[in-house]
Protein backbone atom coordinates (compact mmCIF):
# COMPACT_ATOMS: atom_id res chain seq x y z
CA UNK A 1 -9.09 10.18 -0.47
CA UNK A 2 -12.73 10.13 0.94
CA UNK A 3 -13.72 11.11 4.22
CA UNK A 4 -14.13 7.35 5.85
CA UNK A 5 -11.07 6.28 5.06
CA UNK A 6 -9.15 9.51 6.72
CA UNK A 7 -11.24 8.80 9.49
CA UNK A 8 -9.87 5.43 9.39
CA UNK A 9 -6.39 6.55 9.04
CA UNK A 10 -6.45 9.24 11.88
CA UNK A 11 -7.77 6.82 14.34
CA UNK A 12 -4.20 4.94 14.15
CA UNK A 13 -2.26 7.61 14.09
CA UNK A 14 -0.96 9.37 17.28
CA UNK A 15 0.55 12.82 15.63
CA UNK A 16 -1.17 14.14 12.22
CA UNK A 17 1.64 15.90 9.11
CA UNK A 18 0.84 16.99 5.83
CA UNK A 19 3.34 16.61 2.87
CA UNK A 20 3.34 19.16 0.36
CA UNK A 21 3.60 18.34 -3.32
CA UNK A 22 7.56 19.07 -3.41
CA UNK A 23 8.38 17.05 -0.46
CA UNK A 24 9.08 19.63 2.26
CA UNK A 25 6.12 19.36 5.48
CA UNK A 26 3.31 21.89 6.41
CA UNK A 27 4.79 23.02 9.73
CA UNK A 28 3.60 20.97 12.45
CA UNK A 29 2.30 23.57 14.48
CA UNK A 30 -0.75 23.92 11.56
CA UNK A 31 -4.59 24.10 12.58
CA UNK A 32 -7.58 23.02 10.74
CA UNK A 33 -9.20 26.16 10.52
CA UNK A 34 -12.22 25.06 8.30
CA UNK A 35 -13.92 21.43 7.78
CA UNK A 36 -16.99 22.20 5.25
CA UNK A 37 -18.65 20.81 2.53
CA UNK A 38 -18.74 23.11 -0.83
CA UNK A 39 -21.05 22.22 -3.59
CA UNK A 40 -20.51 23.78 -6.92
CA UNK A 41 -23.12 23.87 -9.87
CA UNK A 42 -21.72 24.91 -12.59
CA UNK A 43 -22.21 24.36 -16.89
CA UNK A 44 -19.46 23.08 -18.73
CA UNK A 45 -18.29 24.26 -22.46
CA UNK A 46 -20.62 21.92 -24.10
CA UNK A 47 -23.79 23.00 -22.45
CA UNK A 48 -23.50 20.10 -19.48
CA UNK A 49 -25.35 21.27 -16.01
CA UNK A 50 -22.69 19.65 -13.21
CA UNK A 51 -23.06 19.31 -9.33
CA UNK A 52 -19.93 18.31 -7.33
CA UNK A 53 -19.16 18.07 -3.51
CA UNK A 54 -16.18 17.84 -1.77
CA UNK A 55 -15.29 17.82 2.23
CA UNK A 56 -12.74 21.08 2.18
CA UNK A 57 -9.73 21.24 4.71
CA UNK A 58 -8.28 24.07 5.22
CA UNK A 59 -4.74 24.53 6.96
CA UNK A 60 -3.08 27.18 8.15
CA UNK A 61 0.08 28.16 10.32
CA UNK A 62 0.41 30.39 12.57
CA UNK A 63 3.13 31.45 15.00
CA UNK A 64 1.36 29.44 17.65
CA UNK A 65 4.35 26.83 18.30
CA UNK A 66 2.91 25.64 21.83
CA UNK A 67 -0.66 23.86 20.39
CA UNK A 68 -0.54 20.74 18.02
CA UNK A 69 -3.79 19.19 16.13
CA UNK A 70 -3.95 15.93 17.99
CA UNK A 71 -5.23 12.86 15.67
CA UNK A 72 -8.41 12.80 17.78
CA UNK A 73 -9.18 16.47 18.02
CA UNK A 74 -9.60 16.61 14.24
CA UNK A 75 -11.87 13.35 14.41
CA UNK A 76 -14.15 15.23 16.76
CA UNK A 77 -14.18 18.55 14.66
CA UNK A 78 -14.79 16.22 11.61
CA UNK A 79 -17.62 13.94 12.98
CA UNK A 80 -19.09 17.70 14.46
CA UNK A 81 -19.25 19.04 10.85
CA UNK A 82 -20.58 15.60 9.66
CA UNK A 83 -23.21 15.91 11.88
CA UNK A 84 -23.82 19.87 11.37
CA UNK A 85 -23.47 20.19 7.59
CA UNK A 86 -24.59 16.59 7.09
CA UNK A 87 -21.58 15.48 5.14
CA UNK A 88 -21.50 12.32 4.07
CA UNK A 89 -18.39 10.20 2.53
CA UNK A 90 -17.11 12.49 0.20
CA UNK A 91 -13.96 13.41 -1.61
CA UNK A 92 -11.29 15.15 0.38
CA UNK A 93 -9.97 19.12 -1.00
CA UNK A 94 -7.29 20.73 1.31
CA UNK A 95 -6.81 23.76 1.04
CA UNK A 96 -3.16 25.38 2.20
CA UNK A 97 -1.18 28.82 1.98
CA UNK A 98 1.66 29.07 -0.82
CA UNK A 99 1.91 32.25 -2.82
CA UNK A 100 -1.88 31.85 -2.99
CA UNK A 101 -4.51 29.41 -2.05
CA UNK A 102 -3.82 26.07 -3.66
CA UNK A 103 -6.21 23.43 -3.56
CA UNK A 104 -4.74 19.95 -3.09
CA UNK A 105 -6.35 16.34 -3.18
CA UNK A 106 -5.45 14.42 -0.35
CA UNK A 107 -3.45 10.97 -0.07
CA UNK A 108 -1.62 8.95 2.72
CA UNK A 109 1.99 7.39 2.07
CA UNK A 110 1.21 5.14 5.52
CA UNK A 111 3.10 7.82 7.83
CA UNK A 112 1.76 11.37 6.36
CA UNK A 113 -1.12 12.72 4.45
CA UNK A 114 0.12 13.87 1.24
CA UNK A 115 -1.31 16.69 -0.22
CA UNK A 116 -1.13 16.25 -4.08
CA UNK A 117 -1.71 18.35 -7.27
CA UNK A 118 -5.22 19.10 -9.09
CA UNK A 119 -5.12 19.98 -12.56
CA UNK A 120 -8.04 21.18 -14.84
CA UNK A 121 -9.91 19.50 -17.79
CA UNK A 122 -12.21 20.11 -19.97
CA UNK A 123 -14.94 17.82 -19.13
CA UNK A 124 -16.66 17.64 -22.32
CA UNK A 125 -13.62 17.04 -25.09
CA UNK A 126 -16.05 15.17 -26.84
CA UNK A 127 -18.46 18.64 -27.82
CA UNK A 128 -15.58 20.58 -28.03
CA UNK A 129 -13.56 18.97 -30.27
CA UNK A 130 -10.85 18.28 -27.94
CA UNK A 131 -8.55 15.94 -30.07
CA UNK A 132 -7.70 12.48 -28.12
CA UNK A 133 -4.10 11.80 -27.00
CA UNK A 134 -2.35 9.36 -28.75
CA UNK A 135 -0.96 6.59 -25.90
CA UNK A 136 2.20 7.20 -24.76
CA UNK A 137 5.18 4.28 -24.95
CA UNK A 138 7.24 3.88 -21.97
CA UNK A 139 10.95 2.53 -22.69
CA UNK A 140 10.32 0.15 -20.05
CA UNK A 141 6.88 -1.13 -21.76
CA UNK A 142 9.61 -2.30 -23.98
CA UNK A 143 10.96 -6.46 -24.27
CA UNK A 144 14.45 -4.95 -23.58
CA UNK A 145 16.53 -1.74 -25.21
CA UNK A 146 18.94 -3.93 -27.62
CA UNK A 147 15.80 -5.13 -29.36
CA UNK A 148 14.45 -1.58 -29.61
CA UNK A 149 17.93 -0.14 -30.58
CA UNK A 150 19.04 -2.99 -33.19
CA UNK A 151 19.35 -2.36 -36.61
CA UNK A 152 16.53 -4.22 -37.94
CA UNK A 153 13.91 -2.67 -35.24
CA UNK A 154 13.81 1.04 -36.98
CA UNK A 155 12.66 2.44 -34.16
CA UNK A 156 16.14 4.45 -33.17
């Protein structure tokens, strides 16, 4: 998710939750403790000069029960950084407590922001030999099972 369109989202929303990846909710007495941009410059493993920028959330809980982040609170500390760290419409990073830090992209299901998984990559498979993966064949890509599973189809 990009910045404008959480923007968009919080302004028709009248309470703000986050889903984590498994399901459960960030407690809803979180705070936004951060709204930043980070830039990282980095070289991949072929030799590649990168620049990337994100908008980074971070939440965290507290044992403050008696304040919740109000839909239009966190559109004024957002449009305050905007104007501040001159952030423009960016991708969205959240950052929450587990065991450790984990770093989350950010989605909406229409009634909660979901945070969801980041994986790594190798950004240049190409230089390092990185083999392709073969496409993958889902059983319901498939006319129906019987034709699959008949005697003549060798495929079971």
């Amino acid at each position: 998710m990009r910045l404008l369109e959480l923007k968009s989202k919080l302004q028709q929303l009248e309470t703000i939750a986050f889903k984590l990846p498994n399901g459960s909710l960030v407690p809803n007495h979180f705070h936004v403790t951060e709204v930043g941009k980070i830039s990282k410059d980095f070289i991949d493993c072929g030799g590649t000069v990168r620049h990337e920028e994100v908008v980074n959330f971070q939440l965290w809980e507290a044992n403050d029960y008696d304040h919740r982040l109000h839909p239009e609170k966190l559109l004024n500390i957002i449009e305050l950084s905007e104007k501040i760290l001159n952030i423009g419409d960016l991708d969205i990073e959240v950052e929450y407590q587990g065991d450790t830090i984990g770093k989350y992209n950010l989605d909406f299901d229409g009634e909660n922001f979901l945070l969801t998984t980041k994986q790594t990559d190798c950004l240049a498979k190409d230089n390092c030999g990185v083999p392709k993966s073969k496409p993958r064949v889902r059983l319901s890509d498939l006319k129906s099972k019987t034709e699959c599973c008949t005697s003549e189809s060798n495929c079971c």
